[in-house]
C-alpha atoms as a PDB file:
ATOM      1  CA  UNK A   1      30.850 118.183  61.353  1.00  0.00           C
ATOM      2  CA  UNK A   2      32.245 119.698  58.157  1.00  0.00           C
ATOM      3  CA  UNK A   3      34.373 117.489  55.982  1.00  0.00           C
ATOM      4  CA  UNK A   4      36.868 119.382  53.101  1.00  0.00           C
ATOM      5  CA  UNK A   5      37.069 115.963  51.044  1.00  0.00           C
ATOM      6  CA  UNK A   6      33.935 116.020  48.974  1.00  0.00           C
ATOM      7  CA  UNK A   7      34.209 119.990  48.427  1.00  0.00           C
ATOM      8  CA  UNK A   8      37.801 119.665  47.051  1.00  0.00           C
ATOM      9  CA  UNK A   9      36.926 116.479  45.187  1.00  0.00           C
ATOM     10  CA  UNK A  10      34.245 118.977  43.462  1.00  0.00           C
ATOM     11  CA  UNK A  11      36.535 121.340  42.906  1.00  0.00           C
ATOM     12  CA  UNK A  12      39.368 119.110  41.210  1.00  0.00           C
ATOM     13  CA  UNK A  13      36.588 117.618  39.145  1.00  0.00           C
ATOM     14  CA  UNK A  14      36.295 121.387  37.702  1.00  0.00           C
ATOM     15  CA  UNK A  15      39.837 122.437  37.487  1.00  0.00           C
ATOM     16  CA  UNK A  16      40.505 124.477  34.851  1.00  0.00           C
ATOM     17  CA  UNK A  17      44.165 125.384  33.816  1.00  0.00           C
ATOM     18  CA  UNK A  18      43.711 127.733  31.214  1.00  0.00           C
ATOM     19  CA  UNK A  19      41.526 129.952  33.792  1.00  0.00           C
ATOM     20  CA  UNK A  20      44.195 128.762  36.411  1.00  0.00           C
ATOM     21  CA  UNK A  21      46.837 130.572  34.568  1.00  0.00           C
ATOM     22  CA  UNK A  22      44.796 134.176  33.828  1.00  0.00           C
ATOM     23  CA  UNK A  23      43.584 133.809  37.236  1.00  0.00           C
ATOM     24  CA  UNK A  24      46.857 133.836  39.103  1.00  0.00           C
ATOM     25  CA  UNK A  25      48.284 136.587  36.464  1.00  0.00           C
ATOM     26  CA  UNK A  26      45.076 138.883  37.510  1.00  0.00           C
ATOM     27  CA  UNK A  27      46.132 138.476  40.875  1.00  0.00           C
ATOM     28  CA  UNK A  28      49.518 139.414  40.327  1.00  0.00           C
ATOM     29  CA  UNK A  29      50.712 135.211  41.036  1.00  0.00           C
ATOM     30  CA  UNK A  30      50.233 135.793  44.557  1.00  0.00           C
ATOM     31  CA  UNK A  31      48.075 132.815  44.681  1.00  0.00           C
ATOM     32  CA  UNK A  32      47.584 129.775  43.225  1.00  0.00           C
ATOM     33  CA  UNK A  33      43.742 128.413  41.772  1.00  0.00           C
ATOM     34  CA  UNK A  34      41.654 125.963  40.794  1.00  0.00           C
ATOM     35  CA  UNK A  35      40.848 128.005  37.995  1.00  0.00           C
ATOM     36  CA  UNK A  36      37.321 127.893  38.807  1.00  0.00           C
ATOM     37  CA  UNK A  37      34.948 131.134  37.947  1.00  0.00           C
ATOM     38  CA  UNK A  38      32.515 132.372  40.614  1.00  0.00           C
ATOM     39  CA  UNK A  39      29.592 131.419  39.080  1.00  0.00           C
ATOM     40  CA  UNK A  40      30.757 127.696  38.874  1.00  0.00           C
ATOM     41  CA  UNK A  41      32.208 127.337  41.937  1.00  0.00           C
ATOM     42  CA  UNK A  42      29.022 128.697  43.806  1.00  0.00           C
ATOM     43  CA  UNK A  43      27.193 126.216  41.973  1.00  0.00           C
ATOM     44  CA  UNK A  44      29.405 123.803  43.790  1.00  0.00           C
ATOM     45  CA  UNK A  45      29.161 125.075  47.329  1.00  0.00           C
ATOM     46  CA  UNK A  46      25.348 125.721  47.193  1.00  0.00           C
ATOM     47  CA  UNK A  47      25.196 121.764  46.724  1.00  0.00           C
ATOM     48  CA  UNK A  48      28.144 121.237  49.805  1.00  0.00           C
ATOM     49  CA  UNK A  49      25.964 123.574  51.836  1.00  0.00           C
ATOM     50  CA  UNK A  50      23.109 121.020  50.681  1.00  0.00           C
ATOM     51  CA  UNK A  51      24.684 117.625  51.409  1.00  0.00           C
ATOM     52  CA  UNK A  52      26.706 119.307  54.769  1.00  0.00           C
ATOM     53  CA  UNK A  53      23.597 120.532  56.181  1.00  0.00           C
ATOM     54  CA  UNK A  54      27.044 123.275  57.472  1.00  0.00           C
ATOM     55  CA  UNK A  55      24.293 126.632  56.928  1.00  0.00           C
ATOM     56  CA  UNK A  56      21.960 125.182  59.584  1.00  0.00           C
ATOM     57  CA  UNK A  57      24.458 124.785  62.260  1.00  0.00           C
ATOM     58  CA  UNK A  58      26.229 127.487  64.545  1.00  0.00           C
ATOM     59  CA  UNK A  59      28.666 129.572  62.752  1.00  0.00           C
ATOM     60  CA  UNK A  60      31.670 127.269  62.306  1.00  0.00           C
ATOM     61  CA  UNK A  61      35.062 129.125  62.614  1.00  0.00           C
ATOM     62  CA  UNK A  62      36.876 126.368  62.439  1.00  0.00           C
ATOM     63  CA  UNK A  63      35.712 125.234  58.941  1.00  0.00           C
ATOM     64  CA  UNK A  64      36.590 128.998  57.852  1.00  0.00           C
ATOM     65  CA  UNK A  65      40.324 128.388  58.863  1.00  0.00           C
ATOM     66  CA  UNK A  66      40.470 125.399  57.633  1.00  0.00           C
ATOM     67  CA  UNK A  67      39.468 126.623  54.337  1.00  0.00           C
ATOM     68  CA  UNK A  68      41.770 129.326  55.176  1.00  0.00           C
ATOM     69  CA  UNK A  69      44.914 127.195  55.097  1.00  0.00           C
ATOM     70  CA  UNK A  70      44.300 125.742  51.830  1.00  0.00           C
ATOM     71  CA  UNK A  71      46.672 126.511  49.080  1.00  0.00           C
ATOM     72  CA  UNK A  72      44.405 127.662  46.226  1.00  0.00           C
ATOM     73  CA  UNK A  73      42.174 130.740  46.168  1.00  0.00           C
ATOM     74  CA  UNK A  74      38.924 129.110  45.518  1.00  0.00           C
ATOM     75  CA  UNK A  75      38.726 128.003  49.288  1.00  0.00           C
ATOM     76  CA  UNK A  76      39.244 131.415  50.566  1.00  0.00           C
ATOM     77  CA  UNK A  77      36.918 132.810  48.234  1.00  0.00           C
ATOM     78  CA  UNK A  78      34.767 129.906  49.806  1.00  0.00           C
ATOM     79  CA  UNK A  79      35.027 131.032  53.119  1.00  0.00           C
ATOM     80  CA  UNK A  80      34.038 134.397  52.650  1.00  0.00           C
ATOM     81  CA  UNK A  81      30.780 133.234  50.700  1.00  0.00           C
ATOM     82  CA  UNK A  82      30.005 130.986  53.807  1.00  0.00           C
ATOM     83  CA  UNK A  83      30.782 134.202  55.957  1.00  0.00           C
ATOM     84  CA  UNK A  84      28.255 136.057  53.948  1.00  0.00           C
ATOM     85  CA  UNK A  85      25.667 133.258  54.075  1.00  0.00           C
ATOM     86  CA  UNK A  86      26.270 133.439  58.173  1.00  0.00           C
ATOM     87  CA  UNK A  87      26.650 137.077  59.023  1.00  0.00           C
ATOM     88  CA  UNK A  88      23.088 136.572  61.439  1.00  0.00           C
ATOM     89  CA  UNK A  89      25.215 134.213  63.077  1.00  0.00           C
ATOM     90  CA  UNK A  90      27.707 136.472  63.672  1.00  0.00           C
ATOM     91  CA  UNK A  91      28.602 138.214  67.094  1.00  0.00           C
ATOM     92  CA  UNK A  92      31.833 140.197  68.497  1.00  0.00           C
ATOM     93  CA  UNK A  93      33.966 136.946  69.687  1.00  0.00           C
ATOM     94  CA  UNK A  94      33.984 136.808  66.097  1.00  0.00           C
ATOM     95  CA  UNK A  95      36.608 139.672  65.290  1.00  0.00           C
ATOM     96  CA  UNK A  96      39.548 138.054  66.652  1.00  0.00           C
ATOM     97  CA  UNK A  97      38.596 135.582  63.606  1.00  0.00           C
ATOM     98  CA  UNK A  98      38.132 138.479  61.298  1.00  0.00           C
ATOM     99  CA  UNK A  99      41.560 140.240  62.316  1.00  0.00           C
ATOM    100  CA  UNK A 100      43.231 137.026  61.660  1.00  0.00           C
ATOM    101  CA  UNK A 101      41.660 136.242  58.080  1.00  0.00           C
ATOM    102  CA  UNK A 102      42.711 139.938  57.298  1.00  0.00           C
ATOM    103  CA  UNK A 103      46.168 139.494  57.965  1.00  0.00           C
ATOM    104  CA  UNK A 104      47.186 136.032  56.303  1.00  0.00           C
ATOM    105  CA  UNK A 105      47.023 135.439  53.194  1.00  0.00           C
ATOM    106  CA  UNK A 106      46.394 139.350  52.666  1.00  0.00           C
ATOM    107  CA  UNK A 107      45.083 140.677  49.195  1.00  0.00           C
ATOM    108  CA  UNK A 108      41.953 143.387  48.218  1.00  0.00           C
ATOM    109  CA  UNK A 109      39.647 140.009  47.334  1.00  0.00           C
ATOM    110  CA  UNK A 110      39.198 138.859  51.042  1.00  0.00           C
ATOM    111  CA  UNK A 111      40.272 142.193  52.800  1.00  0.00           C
ATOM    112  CA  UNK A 112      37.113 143.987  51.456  1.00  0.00           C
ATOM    113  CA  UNK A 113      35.064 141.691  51.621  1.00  0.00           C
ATOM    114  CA  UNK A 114      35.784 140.909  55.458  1.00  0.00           C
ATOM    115  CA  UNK A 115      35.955 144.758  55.949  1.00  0.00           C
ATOM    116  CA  UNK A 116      32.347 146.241  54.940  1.00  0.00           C
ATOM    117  CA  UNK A 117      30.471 142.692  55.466  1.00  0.00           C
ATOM    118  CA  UNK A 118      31.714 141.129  58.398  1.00  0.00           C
ATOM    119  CA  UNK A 119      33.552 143.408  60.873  1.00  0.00           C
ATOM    120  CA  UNK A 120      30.995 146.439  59.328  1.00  0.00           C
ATOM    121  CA  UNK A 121      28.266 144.624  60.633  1.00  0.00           C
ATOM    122  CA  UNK A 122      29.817 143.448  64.193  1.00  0.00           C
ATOM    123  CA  UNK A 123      30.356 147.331  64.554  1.00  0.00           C
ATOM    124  CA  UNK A 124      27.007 148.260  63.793  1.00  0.00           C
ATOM    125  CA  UNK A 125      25.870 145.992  66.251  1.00  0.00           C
ATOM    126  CA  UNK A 126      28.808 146.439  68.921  1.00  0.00           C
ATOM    127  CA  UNK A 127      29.740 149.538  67.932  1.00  0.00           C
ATOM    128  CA  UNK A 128      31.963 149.501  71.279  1.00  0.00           C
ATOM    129  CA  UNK A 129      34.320 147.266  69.041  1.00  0.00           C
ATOM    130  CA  UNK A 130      36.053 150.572  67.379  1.00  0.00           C
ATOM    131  CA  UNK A 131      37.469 151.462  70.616  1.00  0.00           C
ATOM    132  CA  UNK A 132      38.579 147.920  71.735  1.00  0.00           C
ATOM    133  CA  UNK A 133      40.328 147.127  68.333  1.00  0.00           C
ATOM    134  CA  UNK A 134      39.366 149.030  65.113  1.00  0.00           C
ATOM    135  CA  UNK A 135      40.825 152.195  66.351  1.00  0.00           C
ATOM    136  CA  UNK A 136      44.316 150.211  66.641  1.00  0.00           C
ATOM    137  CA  UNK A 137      43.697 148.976  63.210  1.00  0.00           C
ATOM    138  CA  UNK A 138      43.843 152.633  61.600  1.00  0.00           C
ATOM    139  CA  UNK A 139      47.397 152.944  62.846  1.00  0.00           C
ATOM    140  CA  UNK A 140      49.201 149.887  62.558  1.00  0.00           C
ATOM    141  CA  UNK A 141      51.785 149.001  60.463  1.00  0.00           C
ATOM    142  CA  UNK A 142      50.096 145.876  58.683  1.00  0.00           C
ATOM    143  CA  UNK A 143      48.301 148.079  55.456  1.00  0.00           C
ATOM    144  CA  UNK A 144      45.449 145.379  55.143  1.00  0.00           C
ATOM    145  CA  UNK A 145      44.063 146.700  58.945  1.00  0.00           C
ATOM    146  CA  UNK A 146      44.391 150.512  57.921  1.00  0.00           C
ATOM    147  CA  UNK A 147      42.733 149.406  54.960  1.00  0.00           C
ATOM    148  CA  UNK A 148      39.858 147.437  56.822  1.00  0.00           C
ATOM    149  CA  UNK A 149      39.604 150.562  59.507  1.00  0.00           C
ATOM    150  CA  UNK A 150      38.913 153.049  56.422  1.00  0.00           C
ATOM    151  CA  UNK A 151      36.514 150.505  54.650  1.00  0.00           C
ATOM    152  CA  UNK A 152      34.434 148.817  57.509  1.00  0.00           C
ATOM    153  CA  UNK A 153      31.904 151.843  57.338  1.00  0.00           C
ATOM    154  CA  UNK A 154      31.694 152.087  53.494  1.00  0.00           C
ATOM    155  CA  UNK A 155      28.092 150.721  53.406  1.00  0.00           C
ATOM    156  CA  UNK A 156      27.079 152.691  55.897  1.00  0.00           C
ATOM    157  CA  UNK A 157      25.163 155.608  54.151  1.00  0.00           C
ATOM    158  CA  UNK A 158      23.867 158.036  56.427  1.00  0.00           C
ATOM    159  CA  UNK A 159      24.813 156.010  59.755  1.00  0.00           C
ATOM    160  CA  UNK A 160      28.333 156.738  59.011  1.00  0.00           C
ATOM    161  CA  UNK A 161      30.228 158.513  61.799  1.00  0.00           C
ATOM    162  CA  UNK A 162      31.906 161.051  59.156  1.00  0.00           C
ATOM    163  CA  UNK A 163      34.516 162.175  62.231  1.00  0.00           C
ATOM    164  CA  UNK A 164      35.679 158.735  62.523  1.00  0.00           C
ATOM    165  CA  UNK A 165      35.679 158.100  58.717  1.00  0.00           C
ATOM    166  CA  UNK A 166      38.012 161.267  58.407  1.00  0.00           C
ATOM    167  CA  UNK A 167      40.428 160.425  61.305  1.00  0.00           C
ATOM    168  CA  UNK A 168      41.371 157.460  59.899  1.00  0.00           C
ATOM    169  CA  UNK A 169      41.756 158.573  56.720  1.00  0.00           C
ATOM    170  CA  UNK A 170      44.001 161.850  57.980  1.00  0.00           C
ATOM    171  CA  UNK A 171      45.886 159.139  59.692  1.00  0.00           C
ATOM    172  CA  UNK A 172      47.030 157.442  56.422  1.00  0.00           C
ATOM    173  CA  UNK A 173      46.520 160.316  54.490  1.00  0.00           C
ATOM    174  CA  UNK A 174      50.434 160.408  53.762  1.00  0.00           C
ATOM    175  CA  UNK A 175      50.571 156.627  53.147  1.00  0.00           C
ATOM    176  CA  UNK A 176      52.909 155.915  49.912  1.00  0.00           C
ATOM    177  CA  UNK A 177      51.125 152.287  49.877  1.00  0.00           C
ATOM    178  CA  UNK A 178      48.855 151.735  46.544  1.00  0.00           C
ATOM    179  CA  UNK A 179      46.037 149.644  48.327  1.00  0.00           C
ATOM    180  CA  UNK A 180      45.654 152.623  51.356  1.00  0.00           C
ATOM    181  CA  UNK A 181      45.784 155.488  48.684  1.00  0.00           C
ATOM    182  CA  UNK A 182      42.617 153.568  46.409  1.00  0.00           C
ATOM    183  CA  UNK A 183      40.870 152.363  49.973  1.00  0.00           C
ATOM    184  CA  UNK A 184      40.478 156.167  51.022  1.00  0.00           C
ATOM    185  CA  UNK A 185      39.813 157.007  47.676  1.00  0.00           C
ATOM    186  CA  UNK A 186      36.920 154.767  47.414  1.00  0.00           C
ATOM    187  CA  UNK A 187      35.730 155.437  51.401  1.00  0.00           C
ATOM    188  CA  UNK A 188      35.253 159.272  50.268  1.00  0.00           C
ATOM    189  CA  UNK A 189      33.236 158.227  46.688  1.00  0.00           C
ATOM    190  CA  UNK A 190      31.003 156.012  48.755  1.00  0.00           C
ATOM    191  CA  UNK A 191      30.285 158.218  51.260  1.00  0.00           C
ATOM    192  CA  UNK A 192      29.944 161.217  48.638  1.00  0.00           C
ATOM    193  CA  UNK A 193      26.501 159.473  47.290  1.00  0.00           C
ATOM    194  CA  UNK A 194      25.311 160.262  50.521  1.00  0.00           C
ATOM    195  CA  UNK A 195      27.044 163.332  51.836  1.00  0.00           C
ATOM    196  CA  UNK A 196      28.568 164.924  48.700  1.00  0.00           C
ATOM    197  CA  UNK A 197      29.276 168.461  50.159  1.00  0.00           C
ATOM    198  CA  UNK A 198      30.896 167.054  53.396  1.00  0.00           C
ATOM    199  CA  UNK A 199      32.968 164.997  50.813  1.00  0.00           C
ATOM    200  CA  UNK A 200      33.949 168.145  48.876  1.00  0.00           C
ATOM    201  CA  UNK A 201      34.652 170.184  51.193  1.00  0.00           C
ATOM    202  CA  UNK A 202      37.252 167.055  52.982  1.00  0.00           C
ATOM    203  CA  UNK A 203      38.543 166.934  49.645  1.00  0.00           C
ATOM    204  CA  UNK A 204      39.670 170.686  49.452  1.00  0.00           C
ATOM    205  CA  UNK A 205      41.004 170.835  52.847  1.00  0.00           C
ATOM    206  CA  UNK A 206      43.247 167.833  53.639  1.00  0.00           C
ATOM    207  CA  UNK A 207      46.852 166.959  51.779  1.00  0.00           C
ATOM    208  CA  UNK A 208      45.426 163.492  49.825  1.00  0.00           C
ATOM    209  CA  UNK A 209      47.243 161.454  47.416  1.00  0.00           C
ATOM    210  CA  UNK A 210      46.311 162.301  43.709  1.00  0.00           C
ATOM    211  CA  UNK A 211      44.885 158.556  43.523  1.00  0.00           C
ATOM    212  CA  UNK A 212      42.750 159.352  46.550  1.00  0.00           C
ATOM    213  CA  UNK A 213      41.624 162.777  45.488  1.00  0.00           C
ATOM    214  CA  UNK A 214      40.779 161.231  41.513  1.00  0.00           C
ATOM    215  CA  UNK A 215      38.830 158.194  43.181  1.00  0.00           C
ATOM    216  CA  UNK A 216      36.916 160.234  45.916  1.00  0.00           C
ATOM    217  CA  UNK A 217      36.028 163.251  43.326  1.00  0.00           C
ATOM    218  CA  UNK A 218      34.302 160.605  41.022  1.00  0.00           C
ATOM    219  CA  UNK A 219      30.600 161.517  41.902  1.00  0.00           C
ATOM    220  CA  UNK A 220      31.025 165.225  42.500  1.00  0.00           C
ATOM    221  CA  UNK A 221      30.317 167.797  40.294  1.00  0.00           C
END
Protein backbone atom coordinates (compact mmCIF):
# COMPACT_ATOMS: atom_id res chain seq x y z
CA UNK A 1 0.00 0.00 0.00
CA UNK A 2 1.22 3.48 -0.92
CA UNK A 3 1.49 6.01 1.85
CA UNK A 4 1.70 10.11 0.75
CA UNK A 5 3.30 10.97 4.31
CA UNK A 6 6.95 10.23 3.80
CA UNK A 7 6.85 11.61 0.03
CA UNK A 8 5.39 14.99 1.19
CA UNK A 9 7.58 15.01 4.28
CA UNK A 10 10.48 14.85 1.45
CA UNK A 11 9.11 17.30 -0.34
CA UNK A 12 8.55 19.99 2.55
CA UNK A 13 12.07 19.17 3.62
CA UNK A 14 13.02 20.73 0.01
CA UNK A 15 10.65 23.56 -0.28
CA UNK A 16 11.93 26.25 -1.91
CA UNK A 17 10.08 29.70 -1.97
CA UNK A 18 12.08 31.65 -4.13
CA UNK A 19 11.56 28.81 -6.96
CA UNK A 20 7.92 28.62 -5.49
CA UNK A 21 7.29 32.10 -6.57
CA UNK A 22 8.95 31.92 -10.43
CA UNK A 23 7.36 28.66 -10.61
CA UNK A 24 3.75 29.66 -10.14
CA UNK A 25 4.46 33.03 -12.31
CA UNK A 26 5.74 30.54 -15.28
CA UNK A 27 2.62 28.88 -14.96
CA UNK A 28 0.60 31.80 -15.15
CA UNK A 29 -0.40 31.29 -10.87
CA UNK A 30 -2.65 28.65 -11.84
CA UNK A 31 -1.02 26.45 -9.38
CA UNK A 32 0.60 26.49 -6.39
CA UNK A 33 4.41 24.54 -5.70
CA UNK A 34 6.74 23.26 -3.65
CA UNK A 35 9.15 25.05 -5.56
CA UNK A 36 11.01 22.01 -6.23
CA UNK A 37 13.01 21.62 -9.79
CA UNK A 38 12.67 18.34 -11.72
CA UNK A 39 15.87 17.17 -11.24
CA UNK A 40 15.50 17.36 -7.36
CA UNK A 41 12.33 16.19 -6.98
CA UNK A 42 13.07 12.96 -9.11
CA UNK A 43 15.85 12.44 -6.90
CA UNK A 44 13.20 12.24 -4.26
CA UNK A 45 10.72 9.89 -5.85
CA UNK A 46 13.40 7.46 -7.23
CA UNK A 47 14.15 6.87 -3.36
CA UNK A 48 9.94 6.69 -2.53
CA UNK A 49 9.80 4.26 -5.42
CA UNK A 50 12.80 2.54 -3.40
CA UNK A 51 11.45 2.45 0.17
CA UNK A 52 7.51 1.88 -1.36
CA UNK A 53 8.54 -1.00 -3.30
CA UNK A 54 5.02 1.06 -5.40
CA UNK A 55 7.05 0.21 -9.18
CA UNK A 56 6.86 -3.54 -8.46
CA UNK A 57 3.24 -3.72 -7.80
CA UNK A 58 0.16 -3.51 -10.28
CA UNK A 59 -0.39 -0.16 -11.67
CA UNK A 60 -1.96 1.77 -8.78
CA UNK A 61 -4.67 4.30 -9.94
CA UNK A 62 -5.58 5.12 -6.87
CA UNK A 63 -2.17 6.48 -5.70
CA UNK A 64 -2.28 8.61 -9.10
CA UNK A 65 -5.54 10.39 -7.84
CA UNK A 66 -4.52 10.73 -4.79
CA UNK A 67 -1.55 12.55 -5.90
CA UNK A 68 -3.96 14.13 -8.15
CA UNK A 69 -5.90 15.93 -5.43
CA UNK A 70 -3.01 17.46 -3.85
CA UNK A 71 -2.73 21.16 -3.89
CA UNK A 72 0.80 21.78 -5.22
CA UNK A 73 2.14 20.90 -8.67
CA UNK A 74 4.98 18.75 -7.67
CA UNK A 75 2.49 15.79 -6.96
CA UNK A 76 0.94 15.97 -10.30
CA UNK A 77 4.12 16.24 -11.92
CA UNK A 78 4.70 13.07 -9.66
CA UNK A 79 2.04 11.20 -10.99
CA UNK A 80 2.80 11.52 -14.43
CA UNK A 81 6.54 10.36 -13.78
CA UNK A 82 5.02 7.22 -12.01
CA UNK A 83 2.68 6.94 -15.18
CA UNK A 84 5.73 6.94 -17.32
CA UNK A 85 7.64 4.48 -15.12
CA UNK A 86 4.26 2.12 -15.53
CA UNK A 87 3.10 2.54 -19.08
CA UNK A 88 3.86 -1.71 -19.51
CA UNK A 89 1.40 -1.84 -16.92
CA UNK A 90 -0.93 -0.05 -18.68
CA UNK A 91 -4.14 -1.43 -20.49
CA UNK A 92 -7.54 0.26 -21.90
CA UNK A 93 -9.61 0.26 -18.41
CA UNK A 94 -7.03 2.71 -17.96
CA UNK A 95 -8.48 5.68 -20.15
CA UNK A 96 -11.36 6.46 -18.10
CA UNK A 97 -8.32 7.39 -15.62
CA UNK A 98 -6.57 9.25 -18.34
CA UNK A 99 -9.80 11.29 -19.46
CA UNK A 100 -10.23 12.25 -15.93
CA UNK A 101 -6.51 13.46 -15.17
CA UNK A 102 -6.96 15.49 -18.50
CA UNK A 103 -9.79 17.34 -17.43
CA UNK A 104 -9.03 18.49 -13.70
CA UNK A 105 -6.63 20.39 -12.89
CA UNK A 106 -6.12 21.12 -16.79
CA UNK A 107 -2.82 22.87 -18.04
CA UNK A 108 -0.17 21.92 -21.23
CA UNK A 109 2.32 20.23 -18.32
CA UNK A 110 0.05 17.13 -17.61
CA UNK A 111 -2.22 17.35 -20.80
CA UNK A 112 0.79 16.44 -23.07
CA UNK A 113 2.27 14.43 -21.25
CA UNK A 114 -0.93 12.13 -20.68
CA UNK A 115 -1.70 12.70 -24.44
CA UNK A 116 1.39 11.19 -26.53
CA UNK A 117 2.59 8.79 -23.48
CA UNK A 118 -0.26 7.32 -21.96
CA UNK A 119 -3.49 7.36 -24.03
CA UNK A 120 -0.85 7.26 -27.37
CA UNK A 121 0.24 4.09 -26.26
CA UNK A 122 -3.30 2.48 -25.11
CA UNK A 123 -4.24 3.40 -28.82
CA UNK A 124 -1.45 1.78 -30.33
CA UNK A 125 -2.26 -1.16 -28.56
CA UNK A 126 -6.24 -0.87 -28.64
CA UNK A 127 -6.42 1.10 -31.39
CA UNK A 128 -10.36 0.33 -31.20
CA UNK A 129 -10.20 3.06 -28.35
CA UNK A 130 -10.45 6.08 -31.08
CA UNK A 131 -13.83 5.02 -31.95
CA UNK A 132 -15.12 4.30 -28.37
CA UNK A 133 -13.82 7.69 -26.95
CA UNK A 134 -10.99 9.63 -28.72
CA UNK A 135 -13.13 10.44 -31.62
CA UNK A 136 -15.59 12.26 -29.01
CA UNK A 137 -12.60 13.94 -27.63
CA UNK A 138 -11.83 15.90 -31.03
CA UNK A 139 -15.20 17.58 -30.73
CA UNK A 140 -16.00 18.41 -27.36
CA UNK A 141 -16.20 21.47 -25.80
CA UNK A 142 -13.51 20.88 -22.93
CA UNK A 143 -10.12 22.30 -25.16
CA UNK A 144 -7.72 19.98 -23.07
CA UNK A 145 -9.60 16.67 -24.97
CA UNK A 146 -9.39 18.38 -28.53
CA UNK A 147 -6.03 19.04 -27.53
CA UNK A 148 -5.23 15.36 -26.35
CA UNK A 149 -7.24 13.97 -29.68
CA UNK A 150 -4.73 16.12 -31.98
CA UNK A 151 -1.60 15.15 -29.83
CA UNK A 152 -2.09 11.39 -28.84
CA UNK A 153 -0.46 10.37 -32.29
CA UNK A 154 2.43 12.92 -32.24
CA UNK A 155 5.08 10.20 -31.62
CA UNK A 156 3.84 8.18 -33.96
CA UNK A 157 6.19 8.64 -37.04
CA UNK A 158 5.25 6.67 -39.87
CA UNK A 159 2.36 4.62 -37.99
CA UNK A 160 0.41 7.73 -37.93
CA UNK A 161 -3.04 7.49 -39.52
CA UNK A 162 -2.49 11.00 -41.43
CA UNK A 163 -6.59 10.93 -42.27
CA UNK A 164 -7.34 10.83 -38.70
CA UNK A 165 -4.55 13.32 -37.76
CA UNK A 166 -6.18 15.81 -40.35
CA UNK A 167 -9.87 15.32 -39.30
CA UNK A 168 -9.27 16.34 -36.09
CA UNK A 169 -7.34 19.02 -36.82
CA UNK A 170 -10.05 20.39 -39.68
CA UNK A 171 -12.37 19.96 -36.81
CA UNK A 172 -10.67 22.67 -34.64
CA UNK A 173 -9.16 24.23 -37.38
CA UNK A 174 -11.34 27.47 -36.62
CA UNK A 175 -10.69 27.22 -32.85
CA UNK A 176 -9.92 30.93 -31.40
CA UNK A 177 -8.38 28.97 -28.22
CA UNK A 178 -4.38 29.57 -27.85
CA UNK A 179 -3.55 25.96 -26.53
CA UNK A 180 -5.70 24.21 -29.77
CA UNK A 181 -4.09 26.73 -32.31
CA UNK A 182 -0.12 25.70 -30.88
CA UNK A 183 -1.39 21.78 -30.36
CA UNK A 184 -2.17 21.57 -34.24
CA UNK A 185 0.63 23.58 -34.90
CA UNK A 186 2.99 21.29 -33.28
CA UNK A 187 0.89 17.85 -34.51
CA UNK A 188 1.74 19.08 -38.25
CA UNK A 189 5.79 19.93 -37.33
CA UNK A 190 6.01 16.50 -35.79
CA UNK A 191 4.53 14.73 -38.31
CA UNK A 192 6.42 16.91 -41.08
CA UNK A 193 9.90 15.09 -39.95
CA UNK A 194 8.33 12.20 -41.24
CA UNK A 195 5.95 13.12 -44.00
CA UNK A 196 7.04 16.67 -44.97
CA UNK A 197 5.22 16.88 -48.41
CA UNK A 198 1.88 15.49 -46.99
CA UNK A 199 2.47 18.29 -44.35
CA UNK A 200 2.95 20.95 -47.05
CA UNK A 201 0.63 20.26 -49.10
CA UNK A 202 -2.20 20.20 -45.68
CA UNK A 203 -0.68 23.37 -45.02
CA UNK A 204 -1.61 25.05 -48.44
CA UNK A 205 -4.99 23.67 -48.61
CA UNK A 206 -6.87 24.07 -45.30
CA UNK A 207 -7.95 27.68 -43.56
CA UNK A 208 -5.29 27.33 -40.29
CA UNK A 209 -4.65 29.84 -37.73
CA UNK A 210 -1.41 31.91 -38.42
CA UNK A 211 0.00 30.29 -35.04
CA UNK A 212 -0.76 26.88 -36.51
CA UNK A 213 0.51 27.52 -39.98
CA UNK A 214 4.07 29.36 -38.30
CA UNK A 215 4.45 26.23 -35.87
CA UNK A 216 3.65 23.44 -38.48
CA UNK A 217 5.89 25.22 -41.38
CA UNK A 218 8.94 25.06 -38.95
CA UNK A 219 10.79 22.07 -40.66
CA UNK A 220 9.78 22.71 -44.24
CA UNK A 221 11.66 24.26 -46.70
Amino acid sequence: MYVLKKLTEALEANRNDENAVNMERYMKNQFSFYGIKTPERRIILLAYFHDSGILTRPFQPAFVLALWKQDEREYQNIALDYIEKSLPKLNKNHLELFEKLIVTKSWWDTVDVLAPKAVGKLAMEHPEIITETIDAWSTDSNKWLRRAAILFQLKYKEKTDQELLYRYIKESANSEAFFIQKAIGWALREYSKTNPESVRHFISNNELAKLSIREGSKYLH
